[in-house]
Every structure is written in structure tokens, then in C-alpha cells.
N, C-alpha and C. Protein backbone atom coordinates (compact mmCIF):
# COMPACT_ATOMS: atom_id res chain seq x y z
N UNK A 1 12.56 -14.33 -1.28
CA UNK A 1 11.73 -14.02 -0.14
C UNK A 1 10.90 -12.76 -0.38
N UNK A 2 11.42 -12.44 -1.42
CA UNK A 2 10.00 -10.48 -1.78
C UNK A 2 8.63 -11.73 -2.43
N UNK A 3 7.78 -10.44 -2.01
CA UNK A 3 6.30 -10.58 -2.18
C UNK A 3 5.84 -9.56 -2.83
N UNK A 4 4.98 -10.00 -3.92
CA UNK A 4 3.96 -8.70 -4.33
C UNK A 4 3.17 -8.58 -3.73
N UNK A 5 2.71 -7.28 -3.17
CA UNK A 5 1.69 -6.63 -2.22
C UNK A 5 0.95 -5.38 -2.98
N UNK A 6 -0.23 -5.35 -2.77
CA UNK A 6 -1.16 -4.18 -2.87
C UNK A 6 -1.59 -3.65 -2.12
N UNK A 7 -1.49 -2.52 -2.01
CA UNK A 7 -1.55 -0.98 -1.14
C UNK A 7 -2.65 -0.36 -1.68
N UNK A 8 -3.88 -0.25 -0.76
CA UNK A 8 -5.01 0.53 -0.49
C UNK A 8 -4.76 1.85 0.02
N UNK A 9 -5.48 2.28 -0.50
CA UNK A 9 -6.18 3.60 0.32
C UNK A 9 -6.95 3.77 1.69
N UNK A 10 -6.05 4.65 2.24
CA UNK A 10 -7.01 4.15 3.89
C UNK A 10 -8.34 4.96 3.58
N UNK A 11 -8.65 5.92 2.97
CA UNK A 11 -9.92 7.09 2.80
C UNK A 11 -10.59 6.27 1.87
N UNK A 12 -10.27 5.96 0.94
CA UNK A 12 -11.60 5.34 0.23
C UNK A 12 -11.85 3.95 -0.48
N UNK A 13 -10.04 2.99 -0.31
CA UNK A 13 -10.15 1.92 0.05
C UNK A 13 -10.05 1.24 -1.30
N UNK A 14 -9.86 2.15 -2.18
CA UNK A 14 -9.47 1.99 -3.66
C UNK A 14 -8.00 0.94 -3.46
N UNK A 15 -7.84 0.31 -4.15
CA UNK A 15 -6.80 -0.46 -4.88
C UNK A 15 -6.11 0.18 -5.69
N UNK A 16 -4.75 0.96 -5.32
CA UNK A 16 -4.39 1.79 -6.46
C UNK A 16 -2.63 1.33 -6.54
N UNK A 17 -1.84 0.52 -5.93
CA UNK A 17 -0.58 0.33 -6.16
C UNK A 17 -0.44 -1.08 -5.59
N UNK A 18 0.68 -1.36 -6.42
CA UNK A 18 1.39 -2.98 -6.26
C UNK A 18 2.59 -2.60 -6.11
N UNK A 19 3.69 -3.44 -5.22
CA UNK A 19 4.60 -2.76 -5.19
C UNK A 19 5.58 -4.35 -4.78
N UNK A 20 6.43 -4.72 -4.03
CA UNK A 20 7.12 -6.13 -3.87
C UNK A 20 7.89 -5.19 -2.21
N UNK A 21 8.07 -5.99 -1.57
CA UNK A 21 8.58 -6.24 -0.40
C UNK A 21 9.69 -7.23 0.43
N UNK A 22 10.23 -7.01 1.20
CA UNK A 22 11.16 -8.51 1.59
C UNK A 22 10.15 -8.80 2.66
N UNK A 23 9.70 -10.20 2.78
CA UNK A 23 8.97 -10.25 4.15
C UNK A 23 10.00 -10.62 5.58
N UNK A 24 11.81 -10.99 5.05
CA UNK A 24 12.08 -11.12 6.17
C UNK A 24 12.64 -10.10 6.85
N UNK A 25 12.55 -8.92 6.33
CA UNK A 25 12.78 -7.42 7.01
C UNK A 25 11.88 -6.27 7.68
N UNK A 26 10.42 -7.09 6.73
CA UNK A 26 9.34 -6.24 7.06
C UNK A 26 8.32 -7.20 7.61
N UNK A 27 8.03 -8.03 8.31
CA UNK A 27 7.11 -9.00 8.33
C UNK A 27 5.62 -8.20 8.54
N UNK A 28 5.92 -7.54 8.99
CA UNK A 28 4.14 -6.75 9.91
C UNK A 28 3.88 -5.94 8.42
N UNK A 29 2.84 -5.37 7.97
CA UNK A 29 2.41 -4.42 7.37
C UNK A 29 2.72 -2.81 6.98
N UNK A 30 2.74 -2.52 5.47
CA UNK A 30 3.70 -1.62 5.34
C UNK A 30 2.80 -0.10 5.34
N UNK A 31 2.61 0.87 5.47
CA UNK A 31 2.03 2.16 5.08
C UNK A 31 2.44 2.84 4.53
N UNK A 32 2.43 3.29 3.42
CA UNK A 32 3.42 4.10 2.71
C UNK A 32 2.13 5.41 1.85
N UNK A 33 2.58 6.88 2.34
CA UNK A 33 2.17 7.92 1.88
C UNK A 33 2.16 8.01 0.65
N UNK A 34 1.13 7.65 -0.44
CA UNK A 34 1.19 7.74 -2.49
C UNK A 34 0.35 8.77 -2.20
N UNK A 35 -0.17 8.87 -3.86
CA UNK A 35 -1.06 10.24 -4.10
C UNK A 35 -2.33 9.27 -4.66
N UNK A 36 -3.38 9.36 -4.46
CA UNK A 36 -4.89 8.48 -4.49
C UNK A 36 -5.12 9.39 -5.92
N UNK A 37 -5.79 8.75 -6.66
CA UNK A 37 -6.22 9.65 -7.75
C UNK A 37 -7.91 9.26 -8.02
N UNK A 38 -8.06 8.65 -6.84
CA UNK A 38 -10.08 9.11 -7.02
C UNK A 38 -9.83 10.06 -5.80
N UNK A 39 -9.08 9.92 -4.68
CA UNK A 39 -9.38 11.53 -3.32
C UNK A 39 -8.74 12.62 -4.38
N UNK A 40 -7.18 12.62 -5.29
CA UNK A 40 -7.30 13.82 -6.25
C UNK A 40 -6.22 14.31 -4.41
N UNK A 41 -5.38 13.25 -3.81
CA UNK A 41 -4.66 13.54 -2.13
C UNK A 41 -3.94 12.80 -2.22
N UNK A 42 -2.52 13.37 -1.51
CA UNK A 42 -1.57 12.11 -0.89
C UNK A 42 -1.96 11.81 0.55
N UNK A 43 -2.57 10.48 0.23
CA UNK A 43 -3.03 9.85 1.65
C UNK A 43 -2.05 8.55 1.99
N UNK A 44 -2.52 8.01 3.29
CA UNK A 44 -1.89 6.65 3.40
C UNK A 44 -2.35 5.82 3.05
N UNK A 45 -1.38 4.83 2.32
CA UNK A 45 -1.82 3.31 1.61
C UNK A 45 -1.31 2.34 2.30
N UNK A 46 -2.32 0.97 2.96
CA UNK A 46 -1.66 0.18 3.61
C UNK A 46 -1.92 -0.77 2.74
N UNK A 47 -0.79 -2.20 3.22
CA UNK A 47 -0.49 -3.23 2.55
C UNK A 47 -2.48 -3.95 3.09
N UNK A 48 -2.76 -4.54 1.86
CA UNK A 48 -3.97 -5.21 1.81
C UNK A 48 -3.62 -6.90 1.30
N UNK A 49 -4.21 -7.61 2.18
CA UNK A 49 -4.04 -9.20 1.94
C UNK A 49 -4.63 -9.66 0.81
């Protein structure tokens, strides 16, 4: 039941992490605080379809 998911950048929307998930624990969308390396910031990355 895990899924590979990719996590955007909410600031500039870059594609910068893949990561796997359970969808029957998390069904809604994940946000998770990384470090962006075109902002050079730890911003928030949400799960992107």
C-alpha cells in the first residue's frame, strides 16, 4: 500500500525530493519542512500529483 510521491517546493515549485508513503495512514497530502537548494532555505515541500 506505500506510494512513491514527489515533494515540491511551495516558493519556487522546484521538484526536489521523492520519498514513499503509506496511503492508508496518510490519505490527504503530506508537507514536510526539507532544505530547497535553488531558495539556498528550509522551506515547505508538499506532496505533488
Amino acid at each position: 500500500m506505500r506510494v512513491i510521491i514527489t515533494l515540491a517546493c511551495t516558493q519556487c515549485k522546484q521538484r526536489n525530493y521523492t520519498t514513499s508513503k503509506n496511503k492508508r495512514t496518510h490519505s490527504d497530502r503530506i508537507e514536510l519542512k526539507k532544505f530547497c537548494k535553488f531558495c539556498n532555505a528550509h522551506l515547505p515541500h508538499r506532496e505533488t500529483r
